[in-house]
PDB file of N, CA and C in Angstrom:
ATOM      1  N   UNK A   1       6.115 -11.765 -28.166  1.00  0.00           N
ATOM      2  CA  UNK A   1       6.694 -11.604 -26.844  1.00  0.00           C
ATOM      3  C   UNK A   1       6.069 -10.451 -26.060  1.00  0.00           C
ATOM      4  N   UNK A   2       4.899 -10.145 -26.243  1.00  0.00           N
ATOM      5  CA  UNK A   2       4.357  -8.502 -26.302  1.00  0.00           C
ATOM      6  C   UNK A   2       2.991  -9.760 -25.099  1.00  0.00           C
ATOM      7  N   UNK A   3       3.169 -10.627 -24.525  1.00  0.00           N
ATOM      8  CA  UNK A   3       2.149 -11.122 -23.835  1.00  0.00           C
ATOM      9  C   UNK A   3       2.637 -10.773 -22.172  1.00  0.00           C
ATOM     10  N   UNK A   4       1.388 -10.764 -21.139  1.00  0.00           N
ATOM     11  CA  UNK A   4       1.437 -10.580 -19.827  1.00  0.00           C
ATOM     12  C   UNK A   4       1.321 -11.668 -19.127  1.00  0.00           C
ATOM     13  N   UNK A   5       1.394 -11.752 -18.359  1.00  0.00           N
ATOM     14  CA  UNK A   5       1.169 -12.669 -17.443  1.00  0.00           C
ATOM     15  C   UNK A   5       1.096 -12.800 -16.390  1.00  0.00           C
ATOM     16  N   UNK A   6      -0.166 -12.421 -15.584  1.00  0.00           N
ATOM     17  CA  UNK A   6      -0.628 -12.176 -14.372  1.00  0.00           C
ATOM     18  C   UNK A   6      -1.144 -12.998 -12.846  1.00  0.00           C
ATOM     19  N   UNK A   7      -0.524 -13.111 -12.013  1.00  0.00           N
ATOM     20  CA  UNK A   7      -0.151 -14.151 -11.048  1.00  0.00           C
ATOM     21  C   UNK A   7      -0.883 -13.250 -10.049  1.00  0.00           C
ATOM     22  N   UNK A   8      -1.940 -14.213 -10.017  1.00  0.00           N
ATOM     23  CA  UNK A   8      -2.513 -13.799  -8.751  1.00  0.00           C
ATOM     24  C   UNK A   8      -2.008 -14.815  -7.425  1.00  0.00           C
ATOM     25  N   UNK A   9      -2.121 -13.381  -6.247  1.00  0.00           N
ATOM     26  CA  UNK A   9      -1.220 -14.046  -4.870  1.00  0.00           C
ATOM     27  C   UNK A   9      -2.372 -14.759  -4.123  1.00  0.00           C
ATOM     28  N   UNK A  10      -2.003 -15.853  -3.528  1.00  0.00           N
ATOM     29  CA  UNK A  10      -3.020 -16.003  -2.754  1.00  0.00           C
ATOM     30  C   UNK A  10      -3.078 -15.874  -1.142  1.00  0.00           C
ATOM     31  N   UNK A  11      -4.214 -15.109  -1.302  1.00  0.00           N
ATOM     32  CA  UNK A  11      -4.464 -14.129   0.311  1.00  0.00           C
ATOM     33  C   UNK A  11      -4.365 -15.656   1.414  1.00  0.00           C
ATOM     34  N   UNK A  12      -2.720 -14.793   2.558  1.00  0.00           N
ATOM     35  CA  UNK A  12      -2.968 -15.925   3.404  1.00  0.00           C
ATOM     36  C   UNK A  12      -3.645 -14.975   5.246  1.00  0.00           C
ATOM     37  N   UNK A  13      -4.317 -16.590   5.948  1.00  0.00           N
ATOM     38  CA  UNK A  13      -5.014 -15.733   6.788  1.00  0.00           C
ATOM     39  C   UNK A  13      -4.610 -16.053   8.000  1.00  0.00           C
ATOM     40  N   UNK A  14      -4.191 -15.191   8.799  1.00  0.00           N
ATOM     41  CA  UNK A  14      -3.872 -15.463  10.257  1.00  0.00           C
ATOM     42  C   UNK A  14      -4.406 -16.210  10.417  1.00  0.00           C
ATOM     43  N   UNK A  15      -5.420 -16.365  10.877  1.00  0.00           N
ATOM     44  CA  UNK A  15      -6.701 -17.732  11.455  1.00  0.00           C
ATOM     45  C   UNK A  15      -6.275 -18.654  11.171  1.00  0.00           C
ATOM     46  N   UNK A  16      -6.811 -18.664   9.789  1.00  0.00           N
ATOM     47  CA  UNK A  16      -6.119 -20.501   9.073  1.00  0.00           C
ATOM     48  C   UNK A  16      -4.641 -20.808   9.478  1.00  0.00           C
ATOM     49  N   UNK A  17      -3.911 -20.111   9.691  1.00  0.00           N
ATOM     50  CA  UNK A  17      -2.510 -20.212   9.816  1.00  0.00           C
ATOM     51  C   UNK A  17      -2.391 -20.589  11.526  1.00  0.00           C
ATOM     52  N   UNK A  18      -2.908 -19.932  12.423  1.00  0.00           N
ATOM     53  CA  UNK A  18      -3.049 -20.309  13.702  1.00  0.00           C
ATOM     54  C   UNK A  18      -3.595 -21.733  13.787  1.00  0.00           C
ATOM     55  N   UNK A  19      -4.762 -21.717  13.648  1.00  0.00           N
ATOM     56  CA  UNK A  19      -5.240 -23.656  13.037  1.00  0.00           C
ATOM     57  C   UNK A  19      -4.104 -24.278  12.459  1.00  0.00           C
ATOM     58  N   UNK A  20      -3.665 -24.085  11.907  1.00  0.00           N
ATOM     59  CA  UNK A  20      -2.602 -25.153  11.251  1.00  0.00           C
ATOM     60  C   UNK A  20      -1.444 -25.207  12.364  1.00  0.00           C
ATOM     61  N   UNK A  21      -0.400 -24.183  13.000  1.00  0.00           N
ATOM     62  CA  UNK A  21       0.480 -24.124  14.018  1.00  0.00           C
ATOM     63  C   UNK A  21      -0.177 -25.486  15.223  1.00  0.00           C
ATOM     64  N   UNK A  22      -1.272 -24.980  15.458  1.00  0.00           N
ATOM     65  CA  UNK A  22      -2.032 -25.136  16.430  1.00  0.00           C
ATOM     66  C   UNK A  22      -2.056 -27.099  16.421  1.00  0.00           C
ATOM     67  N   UNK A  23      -2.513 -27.246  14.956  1.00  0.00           N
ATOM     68  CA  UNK A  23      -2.635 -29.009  14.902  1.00  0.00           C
ATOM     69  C   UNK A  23      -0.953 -29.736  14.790  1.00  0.00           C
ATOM     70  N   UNK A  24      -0.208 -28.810  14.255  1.00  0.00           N
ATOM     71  CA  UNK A  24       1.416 -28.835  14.079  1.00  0.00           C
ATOM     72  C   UNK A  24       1.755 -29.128  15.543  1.00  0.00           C
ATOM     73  N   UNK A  25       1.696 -28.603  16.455  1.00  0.00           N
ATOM     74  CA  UNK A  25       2.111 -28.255  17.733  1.00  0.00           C
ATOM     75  C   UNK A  25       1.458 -29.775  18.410  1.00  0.00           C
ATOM     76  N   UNK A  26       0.241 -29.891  17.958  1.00  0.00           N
ATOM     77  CA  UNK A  26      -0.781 -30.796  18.812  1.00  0.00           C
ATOM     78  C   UNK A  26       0.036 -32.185  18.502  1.00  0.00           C
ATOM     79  N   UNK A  27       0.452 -32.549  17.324  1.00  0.00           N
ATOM     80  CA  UNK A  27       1.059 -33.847  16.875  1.00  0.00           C
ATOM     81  C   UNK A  27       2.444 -33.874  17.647  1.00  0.00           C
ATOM     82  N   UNK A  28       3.200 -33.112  17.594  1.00  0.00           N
ATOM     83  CA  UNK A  28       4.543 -32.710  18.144  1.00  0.00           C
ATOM     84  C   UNK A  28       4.735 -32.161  19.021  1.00  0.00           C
ATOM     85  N   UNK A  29       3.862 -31.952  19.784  1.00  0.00           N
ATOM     86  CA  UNK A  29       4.141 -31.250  21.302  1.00  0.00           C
ATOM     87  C   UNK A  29       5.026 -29.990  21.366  1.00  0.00           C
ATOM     88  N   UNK A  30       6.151 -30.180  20.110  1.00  0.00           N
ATOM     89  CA  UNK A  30       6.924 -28.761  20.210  1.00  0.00           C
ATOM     90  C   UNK A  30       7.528 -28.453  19.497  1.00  0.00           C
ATOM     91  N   UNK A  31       7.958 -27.313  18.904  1.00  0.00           N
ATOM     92  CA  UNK A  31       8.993 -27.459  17.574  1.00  0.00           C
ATOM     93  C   UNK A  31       9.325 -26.003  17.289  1.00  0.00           C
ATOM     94  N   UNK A  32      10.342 -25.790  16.360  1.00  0.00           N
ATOM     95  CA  UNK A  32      10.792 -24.895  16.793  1.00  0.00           C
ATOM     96  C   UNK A  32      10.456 -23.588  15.799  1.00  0.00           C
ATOM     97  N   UNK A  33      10.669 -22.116  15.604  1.00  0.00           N
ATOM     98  CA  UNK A  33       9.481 -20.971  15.162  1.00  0.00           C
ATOM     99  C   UNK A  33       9.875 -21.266  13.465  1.00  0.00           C
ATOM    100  N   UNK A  34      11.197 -21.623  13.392  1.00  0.00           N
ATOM    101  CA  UNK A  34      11.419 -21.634  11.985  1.00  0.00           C
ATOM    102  C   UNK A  34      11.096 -22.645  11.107  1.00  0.00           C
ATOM    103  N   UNK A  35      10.846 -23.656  11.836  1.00  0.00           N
ATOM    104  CA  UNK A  35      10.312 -24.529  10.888  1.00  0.00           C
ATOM    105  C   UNK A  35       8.669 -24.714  10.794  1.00  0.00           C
ATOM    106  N   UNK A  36       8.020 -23.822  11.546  1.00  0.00           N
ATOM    107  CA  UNK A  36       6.770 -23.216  10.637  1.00  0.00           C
ATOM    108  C   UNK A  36       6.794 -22.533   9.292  1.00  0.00           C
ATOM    109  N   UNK A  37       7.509 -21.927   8.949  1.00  0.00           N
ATOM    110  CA  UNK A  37       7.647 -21.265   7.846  1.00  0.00           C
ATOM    111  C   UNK A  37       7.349 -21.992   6.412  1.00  0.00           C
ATOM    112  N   UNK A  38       6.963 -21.635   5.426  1.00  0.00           N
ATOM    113  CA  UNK A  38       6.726 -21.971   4.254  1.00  0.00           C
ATOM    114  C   UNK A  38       6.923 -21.103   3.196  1.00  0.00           C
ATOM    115  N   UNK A  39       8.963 -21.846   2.543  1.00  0.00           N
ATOM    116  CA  UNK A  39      10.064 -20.809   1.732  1.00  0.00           C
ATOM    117  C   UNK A  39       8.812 -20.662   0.701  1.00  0.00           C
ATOM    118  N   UNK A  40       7.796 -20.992   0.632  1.00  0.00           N
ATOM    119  CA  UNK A  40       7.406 -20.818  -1.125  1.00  0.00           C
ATOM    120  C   UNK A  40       6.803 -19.200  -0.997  1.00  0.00           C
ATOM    121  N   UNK A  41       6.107 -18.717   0.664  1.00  0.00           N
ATOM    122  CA  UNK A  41       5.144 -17.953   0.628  1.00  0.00           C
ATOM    123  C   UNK A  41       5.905 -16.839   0.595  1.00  0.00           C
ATOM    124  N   UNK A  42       7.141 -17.353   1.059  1.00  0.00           N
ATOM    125  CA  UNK A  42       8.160 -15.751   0.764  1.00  0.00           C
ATOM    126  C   UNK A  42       8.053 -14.659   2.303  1.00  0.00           C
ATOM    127  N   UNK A  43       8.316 -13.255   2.085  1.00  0.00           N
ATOM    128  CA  UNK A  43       8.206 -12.708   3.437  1.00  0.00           C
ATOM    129  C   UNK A  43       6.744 -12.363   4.221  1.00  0.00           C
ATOM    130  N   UNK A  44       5.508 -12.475   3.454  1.00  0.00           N
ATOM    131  CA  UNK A  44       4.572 -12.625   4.074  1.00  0.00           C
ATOM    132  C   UNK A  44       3.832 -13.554   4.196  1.00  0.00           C
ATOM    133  N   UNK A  45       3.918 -14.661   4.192  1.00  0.00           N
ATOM    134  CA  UNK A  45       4.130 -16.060   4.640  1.00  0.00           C
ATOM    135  C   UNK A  45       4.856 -16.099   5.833  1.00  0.00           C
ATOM    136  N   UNK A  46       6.101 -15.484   6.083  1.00  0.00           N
ATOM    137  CA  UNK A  46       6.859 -15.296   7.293  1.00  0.00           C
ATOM    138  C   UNK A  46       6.019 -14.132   8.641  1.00  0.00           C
ATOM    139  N   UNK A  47       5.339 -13.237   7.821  1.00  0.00           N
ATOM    140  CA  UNK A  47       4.694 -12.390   8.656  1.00  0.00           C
ATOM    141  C   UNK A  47       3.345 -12.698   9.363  1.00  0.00           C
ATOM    142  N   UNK A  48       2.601 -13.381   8.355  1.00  0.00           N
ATOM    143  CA  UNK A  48       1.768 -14.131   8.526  1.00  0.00           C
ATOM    144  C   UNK A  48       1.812 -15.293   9.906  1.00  0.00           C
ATOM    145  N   UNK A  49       3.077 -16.078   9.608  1.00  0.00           N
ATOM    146  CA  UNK A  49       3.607 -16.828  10.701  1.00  0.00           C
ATOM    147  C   UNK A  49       3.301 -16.001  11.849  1.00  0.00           C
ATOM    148  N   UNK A  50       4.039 -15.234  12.014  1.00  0.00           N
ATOM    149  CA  UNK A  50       4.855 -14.250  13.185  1.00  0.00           C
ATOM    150  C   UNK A  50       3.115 -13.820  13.710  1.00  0.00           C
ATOM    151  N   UNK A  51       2.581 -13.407  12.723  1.00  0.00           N
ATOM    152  CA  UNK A  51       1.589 -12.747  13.581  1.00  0.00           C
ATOM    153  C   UNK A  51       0.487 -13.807  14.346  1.00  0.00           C
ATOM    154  N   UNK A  52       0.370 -14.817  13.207  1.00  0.00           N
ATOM    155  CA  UNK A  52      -0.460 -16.381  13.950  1.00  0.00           C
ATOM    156  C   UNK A  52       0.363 -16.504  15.183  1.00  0.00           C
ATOM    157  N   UNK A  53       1.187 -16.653  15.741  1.00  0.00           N
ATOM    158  CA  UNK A  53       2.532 -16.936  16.967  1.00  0.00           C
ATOM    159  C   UNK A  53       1.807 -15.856  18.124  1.00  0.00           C
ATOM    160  N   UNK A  54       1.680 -14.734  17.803  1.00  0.00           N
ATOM    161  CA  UNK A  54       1.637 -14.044  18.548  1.00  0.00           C
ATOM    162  C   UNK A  54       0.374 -13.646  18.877  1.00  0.00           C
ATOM    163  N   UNK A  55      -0.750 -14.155  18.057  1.00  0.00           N
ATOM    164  CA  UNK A  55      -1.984 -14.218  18.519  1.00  0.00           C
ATOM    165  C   UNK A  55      -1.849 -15.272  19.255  1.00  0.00           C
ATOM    166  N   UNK A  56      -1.962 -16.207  19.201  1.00  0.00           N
ATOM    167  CA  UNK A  56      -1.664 -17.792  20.061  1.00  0.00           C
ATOM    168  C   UNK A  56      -1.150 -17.404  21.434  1.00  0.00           C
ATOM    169  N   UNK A  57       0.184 -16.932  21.764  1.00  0.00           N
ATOM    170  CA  UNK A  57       0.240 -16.562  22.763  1.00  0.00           C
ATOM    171  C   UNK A  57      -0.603 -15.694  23.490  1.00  0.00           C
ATOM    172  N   UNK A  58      -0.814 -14.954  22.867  1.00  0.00           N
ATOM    173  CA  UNK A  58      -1.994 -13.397  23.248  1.00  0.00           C
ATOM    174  C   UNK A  58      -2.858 -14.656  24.063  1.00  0.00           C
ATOM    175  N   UNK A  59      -3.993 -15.426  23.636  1.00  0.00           N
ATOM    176  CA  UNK A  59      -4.670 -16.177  23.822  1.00  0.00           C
ATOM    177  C   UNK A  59      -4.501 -17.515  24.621  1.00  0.00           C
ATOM    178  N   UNK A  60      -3.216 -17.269  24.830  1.00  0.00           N
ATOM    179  CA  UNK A  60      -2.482 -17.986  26.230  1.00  0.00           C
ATOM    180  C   UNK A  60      -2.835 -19.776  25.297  1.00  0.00           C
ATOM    181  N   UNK A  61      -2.754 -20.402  24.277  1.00  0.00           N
ATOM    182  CA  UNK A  61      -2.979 -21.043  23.418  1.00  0.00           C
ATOM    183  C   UNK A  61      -1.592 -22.243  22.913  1.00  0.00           C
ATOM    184  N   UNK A  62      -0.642 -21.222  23.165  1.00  0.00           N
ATOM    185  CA  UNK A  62       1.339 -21.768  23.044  1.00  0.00           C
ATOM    186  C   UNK A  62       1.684 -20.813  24.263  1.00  0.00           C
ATOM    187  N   UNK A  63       3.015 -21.376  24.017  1.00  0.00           N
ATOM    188  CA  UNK A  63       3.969 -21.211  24.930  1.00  0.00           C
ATOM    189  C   UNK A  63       5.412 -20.807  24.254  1.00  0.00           C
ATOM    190  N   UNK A  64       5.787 -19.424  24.195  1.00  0.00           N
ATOM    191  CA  UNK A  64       7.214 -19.657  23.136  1.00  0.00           C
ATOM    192  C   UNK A  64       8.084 -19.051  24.252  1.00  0.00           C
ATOM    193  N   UNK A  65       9.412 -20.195  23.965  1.00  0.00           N
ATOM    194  CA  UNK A  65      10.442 -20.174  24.251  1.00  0.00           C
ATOM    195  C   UNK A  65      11.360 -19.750  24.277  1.00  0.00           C
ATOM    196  N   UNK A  66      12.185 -18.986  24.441  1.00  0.00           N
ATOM    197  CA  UNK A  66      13.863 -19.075  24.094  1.00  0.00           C
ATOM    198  C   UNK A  66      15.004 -18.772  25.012  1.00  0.00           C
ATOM    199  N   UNK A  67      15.978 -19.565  25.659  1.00  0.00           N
ATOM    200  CA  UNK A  67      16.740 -19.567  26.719  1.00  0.00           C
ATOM    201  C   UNK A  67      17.419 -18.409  26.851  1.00  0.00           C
ATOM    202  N   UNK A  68      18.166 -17.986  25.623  1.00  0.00           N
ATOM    203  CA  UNK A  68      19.032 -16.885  25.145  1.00  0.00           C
ATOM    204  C   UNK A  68      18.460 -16.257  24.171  1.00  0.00           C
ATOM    205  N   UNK A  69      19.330 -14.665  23.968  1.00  0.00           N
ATOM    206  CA  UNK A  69      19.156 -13.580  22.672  1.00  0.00           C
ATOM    207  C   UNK A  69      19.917 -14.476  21.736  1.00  0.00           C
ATOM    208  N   UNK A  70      19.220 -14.549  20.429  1.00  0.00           N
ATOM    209  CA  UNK A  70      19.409 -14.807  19.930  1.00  0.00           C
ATOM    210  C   UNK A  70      19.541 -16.188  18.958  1.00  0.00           C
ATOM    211  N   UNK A  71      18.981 -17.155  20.127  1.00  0.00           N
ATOM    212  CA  UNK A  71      18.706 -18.608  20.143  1.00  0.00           C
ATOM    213  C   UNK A  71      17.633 -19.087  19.682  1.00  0.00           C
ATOM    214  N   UNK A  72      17.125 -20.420  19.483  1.00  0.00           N
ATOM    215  CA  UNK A  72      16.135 -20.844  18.178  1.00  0.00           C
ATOM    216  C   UNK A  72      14.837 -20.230  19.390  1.00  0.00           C
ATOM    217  N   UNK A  73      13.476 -20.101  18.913  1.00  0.00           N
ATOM    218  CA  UNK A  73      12.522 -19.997  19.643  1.00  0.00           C
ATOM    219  C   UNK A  73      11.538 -21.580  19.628  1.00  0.00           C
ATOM    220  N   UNK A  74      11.242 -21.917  20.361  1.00  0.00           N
ATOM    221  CA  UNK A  74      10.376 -22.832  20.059  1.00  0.00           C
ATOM    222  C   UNK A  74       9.162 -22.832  21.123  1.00  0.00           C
ATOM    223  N   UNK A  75       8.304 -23.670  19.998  1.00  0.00           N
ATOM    224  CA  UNK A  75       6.741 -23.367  20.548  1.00  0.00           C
ATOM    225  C   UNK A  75       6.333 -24.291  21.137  1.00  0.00           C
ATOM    226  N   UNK A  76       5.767 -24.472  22.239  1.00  0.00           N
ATOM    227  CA  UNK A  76       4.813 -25.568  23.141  1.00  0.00           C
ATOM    228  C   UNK A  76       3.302 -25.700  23.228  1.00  0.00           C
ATOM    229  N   UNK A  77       2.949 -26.738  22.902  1.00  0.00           N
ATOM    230  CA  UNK A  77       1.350 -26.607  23.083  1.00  0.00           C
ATOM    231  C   UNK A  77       1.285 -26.466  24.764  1.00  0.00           C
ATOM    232  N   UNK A  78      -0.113 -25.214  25.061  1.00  0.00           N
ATOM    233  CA  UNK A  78      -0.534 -25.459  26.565  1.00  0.00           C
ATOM    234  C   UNK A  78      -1.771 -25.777  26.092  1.00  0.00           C
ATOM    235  N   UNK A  79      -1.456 -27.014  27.118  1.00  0.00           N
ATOM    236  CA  UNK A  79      -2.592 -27.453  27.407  1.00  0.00           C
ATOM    237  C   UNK A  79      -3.938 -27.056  28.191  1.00  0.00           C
ATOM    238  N   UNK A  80      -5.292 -27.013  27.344  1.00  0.00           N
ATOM    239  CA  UNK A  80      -6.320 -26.143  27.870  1.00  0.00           C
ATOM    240  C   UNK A  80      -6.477 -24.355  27.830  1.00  0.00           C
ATOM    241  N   UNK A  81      -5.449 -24.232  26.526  1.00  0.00           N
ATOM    242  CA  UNK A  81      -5.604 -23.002  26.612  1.00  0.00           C
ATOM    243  C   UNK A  81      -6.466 -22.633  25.819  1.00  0.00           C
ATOM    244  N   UNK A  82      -6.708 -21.509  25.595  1.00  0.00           N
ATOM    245  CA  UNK A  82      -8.264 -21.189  24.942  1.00  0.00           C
ATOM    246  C   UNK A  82      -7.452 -21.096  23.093  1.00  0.00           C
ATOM    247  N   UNK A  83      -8.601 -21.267  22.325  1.00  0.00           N
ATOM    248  CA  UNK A  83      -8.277 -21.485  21.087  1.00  0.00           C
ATOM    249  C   UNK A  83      -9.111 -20.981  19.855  1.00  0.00           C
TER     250      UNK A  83
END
């Protein structure tokens, strides 16, 4: 019982993660911030998200939403935005 067992994480990358939102968005026109998420990647998987989101906008790329504090956010593809 004296054995290790070593789990390597695997490095996730804004980029790739923006590409993926990006073709997500393109099929569905819109959807909402939480169901990007992926429970397996845990909280930086969530950060990861957050920061792909907010490059996208930076880059005028989406469009995020939310009517009220506190209400779901959801994302819109714009169309022709730079990518």
């Amino acid at each position: 019982f004296n054995r290790q067992l070593v789990v390597d994480r695997e490095e996730l990358s804004v980029r790739e993660r923006m590409a993926d939102i990006l073709d997500r968005i393109g099929r569905s026109k819109s959807m909402r911030f939480e169901d990007l998420f992926v429970p397996e990647e845990g909280r930086q998987g969530a950060v990861v998200c957050f920061l792909a989101l907010l490059e996208l906008a930076r880059e005028q790329a989406v469009i995020l939403v939310q009517n009220q504090s506190f209400s779901p956010i959801y994302i819109r593809s714009r169309e022709g935005g730079a990518s």
